[in-house]
Protein backbone atom coordinates (compact mmCIF):
# COMPACT_ATOMS: atom_id res chain seq x y z
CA UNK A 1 -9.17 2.00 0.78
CA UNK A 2 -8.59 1.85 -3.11
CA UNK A 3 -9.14 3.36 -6.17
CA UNK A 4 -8.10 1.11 -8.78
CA UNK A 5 -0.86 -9.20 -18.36
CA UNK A 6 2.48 -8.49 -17.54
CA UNK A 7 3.96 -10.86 -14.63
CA UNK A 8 4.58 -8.98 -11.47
CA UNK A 9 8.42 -9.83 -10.66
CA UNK A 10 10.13 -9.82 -13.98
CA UNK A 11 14.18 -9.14 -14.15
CA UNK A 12 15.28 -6.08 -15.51
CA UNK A 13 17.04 -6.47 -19.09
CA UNK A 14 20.28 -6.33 -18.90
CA UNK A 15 22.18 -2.79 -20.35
CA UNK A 16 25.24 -2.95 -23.37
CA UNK A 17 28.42 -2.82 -21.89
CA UNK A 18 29.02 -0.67 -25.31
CA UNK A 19 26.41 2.15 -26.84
CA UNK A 20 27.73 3.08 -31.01
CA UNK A 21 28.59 6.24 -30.72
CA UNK A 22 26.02 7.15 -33.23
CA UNK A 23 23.35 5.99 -31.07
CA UNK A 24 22.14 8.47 -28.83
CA UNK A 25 20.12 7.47 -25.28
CA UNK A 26 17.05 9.47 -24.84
CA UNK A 27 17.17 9.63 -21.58
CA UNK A 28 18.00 7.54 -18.46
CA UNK A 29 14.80 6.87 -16.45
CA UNK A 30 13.82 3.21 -16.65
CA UNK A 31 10.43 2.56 -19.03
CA UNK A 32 8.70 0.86 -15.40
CA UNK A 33 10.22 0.48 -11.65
CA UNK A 34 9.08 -0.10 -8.50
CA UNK A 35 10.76 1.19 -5.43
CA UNK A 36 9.59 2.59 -2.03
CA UNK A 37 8.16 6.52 -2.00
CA UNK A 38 10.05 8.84 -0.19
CA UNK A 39 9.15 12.46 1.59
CA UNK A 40 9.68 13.73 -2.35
CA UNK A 41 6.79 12.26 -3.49
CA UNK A 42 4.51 13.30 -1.51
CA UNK A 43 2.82 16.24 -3.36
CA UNK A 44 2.86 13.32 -6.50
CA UNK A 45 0.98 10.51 -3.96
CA UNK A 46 -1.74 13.34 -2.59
CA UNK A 47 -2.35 14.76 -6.48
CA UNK A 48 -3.39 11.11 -7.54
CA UNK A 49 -5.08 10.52 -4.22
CA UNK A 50 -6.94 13.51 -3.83
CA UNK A 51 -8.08 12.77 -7.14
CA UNK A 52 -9.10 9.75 -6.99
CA UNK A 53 -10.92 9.73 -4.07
CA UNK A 54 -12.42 12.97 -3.42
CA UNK A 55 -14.28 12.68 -6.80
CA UNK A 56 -15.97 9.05 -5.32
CA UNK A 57 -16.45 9.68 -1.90
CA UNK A 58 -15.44 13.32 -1.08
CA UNK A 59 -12.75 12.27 1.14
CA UNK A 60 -9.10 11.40 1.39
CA UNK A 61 -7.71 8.39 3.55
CA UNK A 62 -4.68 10.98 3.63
CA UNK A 63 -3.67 14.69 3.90
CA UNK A 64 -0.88 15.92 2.12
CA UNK A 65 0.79 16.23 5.72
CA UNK A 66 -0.50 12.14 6.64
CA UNK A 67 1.26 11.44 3.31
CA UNK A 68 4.72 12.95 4.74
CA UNK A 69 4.08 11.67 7.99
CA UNK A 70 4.00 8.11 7.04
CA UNK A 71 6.55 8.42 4.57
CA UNK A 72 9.66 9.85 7.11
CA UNK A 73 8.30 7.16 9.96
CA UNK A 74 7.63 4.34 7.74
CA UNK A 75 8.78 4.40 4.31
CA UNK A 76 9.70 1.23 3.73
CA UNK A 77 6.27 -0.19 4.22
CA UNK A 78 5.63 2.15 1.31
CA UNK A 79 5.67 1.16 -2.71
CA UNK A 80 5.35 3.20 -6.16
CA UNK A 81 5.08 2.27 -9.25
CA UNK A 82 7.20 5.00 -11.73
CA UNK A 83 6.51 4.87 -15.23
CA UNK A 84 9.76 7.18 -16.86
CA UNK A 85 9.62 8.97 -14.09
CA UNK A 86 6.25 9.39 -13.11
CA UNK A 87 4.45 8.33 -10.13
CA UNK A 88 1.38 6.37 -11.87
CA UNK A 89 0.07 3.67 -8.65
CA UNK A 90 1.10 3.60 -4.82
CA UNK A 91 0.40 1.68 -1.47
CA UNK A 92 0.73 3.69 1.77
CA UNK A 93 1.29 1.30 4.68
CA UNK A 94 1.89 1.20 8.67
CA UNK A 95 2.68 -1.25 11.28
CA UNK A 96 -0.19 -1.78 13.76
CA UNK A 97 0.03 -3.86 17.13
CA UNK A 98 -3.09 -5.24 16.95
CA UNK A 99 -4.84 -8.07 14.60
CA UNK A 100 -7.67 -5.41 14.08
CA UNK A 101 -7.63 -1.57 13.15
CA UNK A 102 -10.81 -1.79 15.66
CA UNK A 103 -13.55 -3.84 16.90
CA UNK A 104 -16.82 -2.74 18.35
CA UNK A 105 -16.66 -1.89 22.27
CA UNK A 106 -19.17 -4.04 23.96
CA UNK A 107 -21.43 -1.81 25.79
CA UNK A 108 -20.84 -4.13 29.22
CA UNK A 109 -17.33 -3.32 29.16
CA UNK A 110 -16.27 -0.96 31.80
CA UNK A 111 -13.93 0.05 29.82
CA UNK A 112 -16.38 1.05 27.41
CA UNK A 113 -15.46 4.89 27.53
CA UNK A 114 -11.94 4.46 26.35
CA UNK A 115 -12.50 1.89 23.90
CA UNK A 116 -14.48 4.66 22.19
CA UNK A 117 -11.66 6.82 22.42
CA UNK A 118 -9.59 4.48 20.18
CA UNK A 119 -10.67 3.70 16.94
CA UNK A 120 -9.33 6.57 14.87
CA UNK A 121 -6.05 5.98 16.01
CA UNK A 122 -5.30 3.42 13.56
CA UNK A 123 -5.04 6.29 10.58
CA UNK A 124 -2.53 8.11 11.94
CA UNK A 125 -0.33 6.05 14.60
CA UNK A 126 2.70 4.07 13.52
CA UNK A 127 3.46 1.11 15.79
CA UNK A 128 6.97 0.41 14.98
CA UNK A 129 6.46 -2.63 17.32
CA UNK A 130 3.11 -4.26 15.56
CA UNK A 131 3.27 -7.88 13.67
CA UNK A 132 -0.12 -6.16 11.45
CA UNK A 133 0.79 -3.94 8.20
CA UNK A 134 -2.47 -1.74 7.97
CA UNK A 135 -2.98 -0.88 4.43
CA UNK A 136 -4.04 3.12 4.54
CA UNK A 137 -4.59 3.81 0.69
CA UNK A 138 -4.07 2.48 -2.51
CA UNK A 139 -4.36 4.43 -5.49
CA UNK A 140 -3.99 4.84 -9.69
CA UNK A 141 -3.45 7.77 -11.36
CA UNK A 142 -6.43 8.58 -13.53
CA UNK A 143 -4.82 8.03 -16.99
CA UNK A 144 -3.70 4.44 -15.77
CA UNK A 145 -6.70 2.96 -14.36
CA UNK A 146 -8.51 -0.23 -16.20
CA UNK A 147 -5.16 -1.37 -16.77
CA UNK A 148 -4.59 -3.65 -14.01
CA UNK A 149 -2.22 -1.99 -12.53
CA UNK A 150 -3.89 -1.87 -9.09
CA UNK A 151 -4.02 -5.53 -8.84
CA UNK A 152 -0.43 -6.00 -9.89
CA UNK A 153 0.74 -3.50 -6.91
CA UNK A 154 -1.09 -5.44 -4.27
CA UNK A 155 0.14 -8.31 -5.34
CA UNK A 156 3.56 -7.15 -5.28
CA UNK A 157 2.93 -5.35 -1.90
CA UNK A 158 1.90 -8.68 -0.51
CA UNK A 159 5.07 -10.29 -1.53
CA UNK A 160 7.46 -7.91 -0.58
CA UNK A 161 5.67 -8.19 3.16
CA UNK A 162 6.83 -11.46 3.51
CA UNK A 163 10.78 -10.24 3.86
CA UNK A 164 9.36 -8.61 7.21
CA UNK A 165 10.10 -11.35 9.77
CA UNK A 166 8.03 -9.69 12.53
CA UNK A 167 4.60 -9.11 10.36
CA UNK A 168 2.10 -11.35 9.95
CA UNK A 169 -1.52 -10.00 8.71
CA UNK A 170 -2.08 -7.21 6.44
CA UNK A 171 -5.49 -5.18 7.12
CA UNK A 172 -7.52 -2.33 5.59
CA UNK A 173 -10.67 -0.97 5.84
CA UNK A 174 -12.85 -0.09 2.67
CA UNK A 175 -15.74 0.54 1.49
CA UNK A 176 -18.37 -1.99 0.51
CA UNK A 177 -18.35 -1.70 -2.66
CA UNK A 178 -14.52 -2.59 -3.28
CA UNK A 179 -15.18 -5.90 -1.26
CA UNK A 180 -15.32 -7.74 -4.69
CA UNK A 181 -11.69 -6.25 -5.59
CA UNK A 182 -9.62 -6.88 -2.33
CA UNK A 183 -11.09 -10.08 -2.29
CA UNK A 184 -9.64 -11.03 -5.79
CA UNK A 185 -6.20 -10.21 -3.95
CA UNK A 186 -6.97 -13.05 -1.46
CA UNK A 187 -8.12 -10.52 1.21
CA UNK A 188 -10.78 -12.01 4.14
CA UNK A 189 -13.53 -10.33 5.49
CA UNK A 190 -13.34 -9.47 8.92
CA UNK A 191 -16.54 -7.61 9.56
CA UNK A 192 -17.38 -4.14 10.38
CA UNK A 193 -14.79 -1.25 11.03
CA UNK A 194 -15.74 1.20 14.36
CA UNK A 195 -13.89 3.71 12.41
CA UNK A 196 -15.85 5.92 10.11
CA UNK A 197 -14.39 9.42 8.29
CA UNK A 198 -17.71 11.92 7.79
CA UNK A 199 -20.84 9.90 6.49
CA UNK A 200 -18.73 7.07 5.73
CA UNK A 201 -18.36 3.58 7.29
CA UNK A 202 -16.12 0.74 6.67
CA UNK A 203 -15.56 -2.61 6.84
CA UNK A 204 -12.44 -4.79 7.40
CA UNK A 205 -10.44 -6.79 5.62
CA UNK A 206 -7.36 -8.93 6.22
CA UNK A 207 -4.37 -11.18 4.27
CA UNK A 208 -2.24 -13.43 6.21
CA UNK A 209 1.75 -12.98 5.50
CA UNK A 210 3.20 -16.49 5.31
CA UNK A 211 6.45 -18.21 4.19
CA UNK A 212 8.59 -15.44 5.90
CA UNK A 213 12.07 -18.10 5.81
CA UNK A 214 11.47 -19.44 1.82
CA UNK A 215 11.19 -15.69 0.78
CA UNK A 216 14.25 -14.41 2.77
CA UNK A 217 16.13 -17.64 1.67
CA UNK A 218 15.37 -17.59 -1.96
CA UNK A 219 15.22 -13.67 -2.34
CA UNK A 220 17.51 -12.13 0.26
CA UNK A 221 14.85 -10.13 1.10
CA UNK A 222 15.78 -7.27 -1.64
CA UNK A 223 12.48 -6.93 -3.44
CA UNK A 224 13.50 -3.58 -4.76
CA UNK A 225 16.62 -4.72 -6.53
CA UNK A 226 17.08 -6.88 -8.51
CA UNK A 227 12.81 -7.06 -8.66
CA UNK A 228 12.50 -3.53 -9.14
CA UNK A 229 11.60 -3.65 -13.02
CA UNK A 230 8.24 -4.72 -14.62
């Protein structure tokens, strides 16, 4: 789900080894970084969610306690983008252990009970064992929307995926009328989700993670390091 130019990986500039000592530093946060979100930043993510979402659709992919949930269990499938400081875009992600979130039952089945059972587990499990990244939110704060800056962070997220040896798909479910966006990002269409939050219903959409070696090789798999800046 998503609420939504510079190049994407760009070096940091390198600092003075000497400052004049008539030149003052304002301060010390870097102008743009990206790094992982922590438990810290939760109240930050579910402000800019919250608002985001609940204004379009009335609901949130996340409570504030979801937020801190994923974020001790699985923060490093997590990214923010800080501008001085401040939390302005995010991803919130998971591992699954399936290719889908969820797929229809077929009424035949005789397991047709339990698959019913199943669907909304996808929002709130963490399979620490799954080869599938679902994608649970991504979001803009308000003041930094039309800017691109949604695009930028997927694409980034999508890279930074690739240092995972064991994952190979990303997934999400959204609504229909962001098809046209994930798509852009190179996301497929995988038809429609069995998982639906109030009055709303999904469908599903999926990126394949490739070139796992040339990433680890050429990178060493330290996307938020060197990589961090904008």
């Amino acid at each position: 789900m998503s609420v939504v130019g510079a190049q994407p990986f760009i070096k940091p500039m390198q600092t003075p080894t000497s400052i004049s000592p008539g030149i003052q530093r304002r301060h010390t946060l870097p102008a743009s970084e990206v790094r992982p979100l922590n438990t810290q930043d939760a109240i930050s993510v579910f402000e800019i969610e919250r608002e985001a979402f609940i204004s379009v659709s009335g609901e949130c992919p996340l409570h504030l306690d979801e937020v801190r949930h994923f974020l001790t269990l699985c923060p490093d499938l997590s990214m923010g983008w800080f501008e001085e400081g401040r939390l302005v875009a995010f991803i919130i992600g998971s591992l699954w252990d399936q290719d889908r979130l969820t797929t229809y039952p077929n009424v035949n089945d005789q397991h047709f009970n339990q698959c019913l059972s199943l669907p909304q587990e996808a929002l709130t499990l963490h399979k620490p064992c799954g080869s599938t990244v679902h994608i649970h939110v991504l979001a803009v704060h308000r003041t930094f929307r039309q800017q691109g800056k949604g695009p930028i962070l997927m694409w980034r997220y999508l890279q930074y995926l690739r240092c995972f040896p064991s994952v190979r798909r990303a997934v999400l479910m959204c609504e229909d009328f962001l098809i046209p966006f994930y798509r852009k990002s190179g996301f497929k269409v995988l038809g429609r989700c069995a998982i639906t939050v109030g009055n709303l219903t999904f469908t599903e959409m999926w990126y394949p993670i490739r070139g796992h070696a040339y990433i680890r090789r050429n990178i060493g798999c330290q996307p938020f390091g060197d990589y961090s800046k904008l």
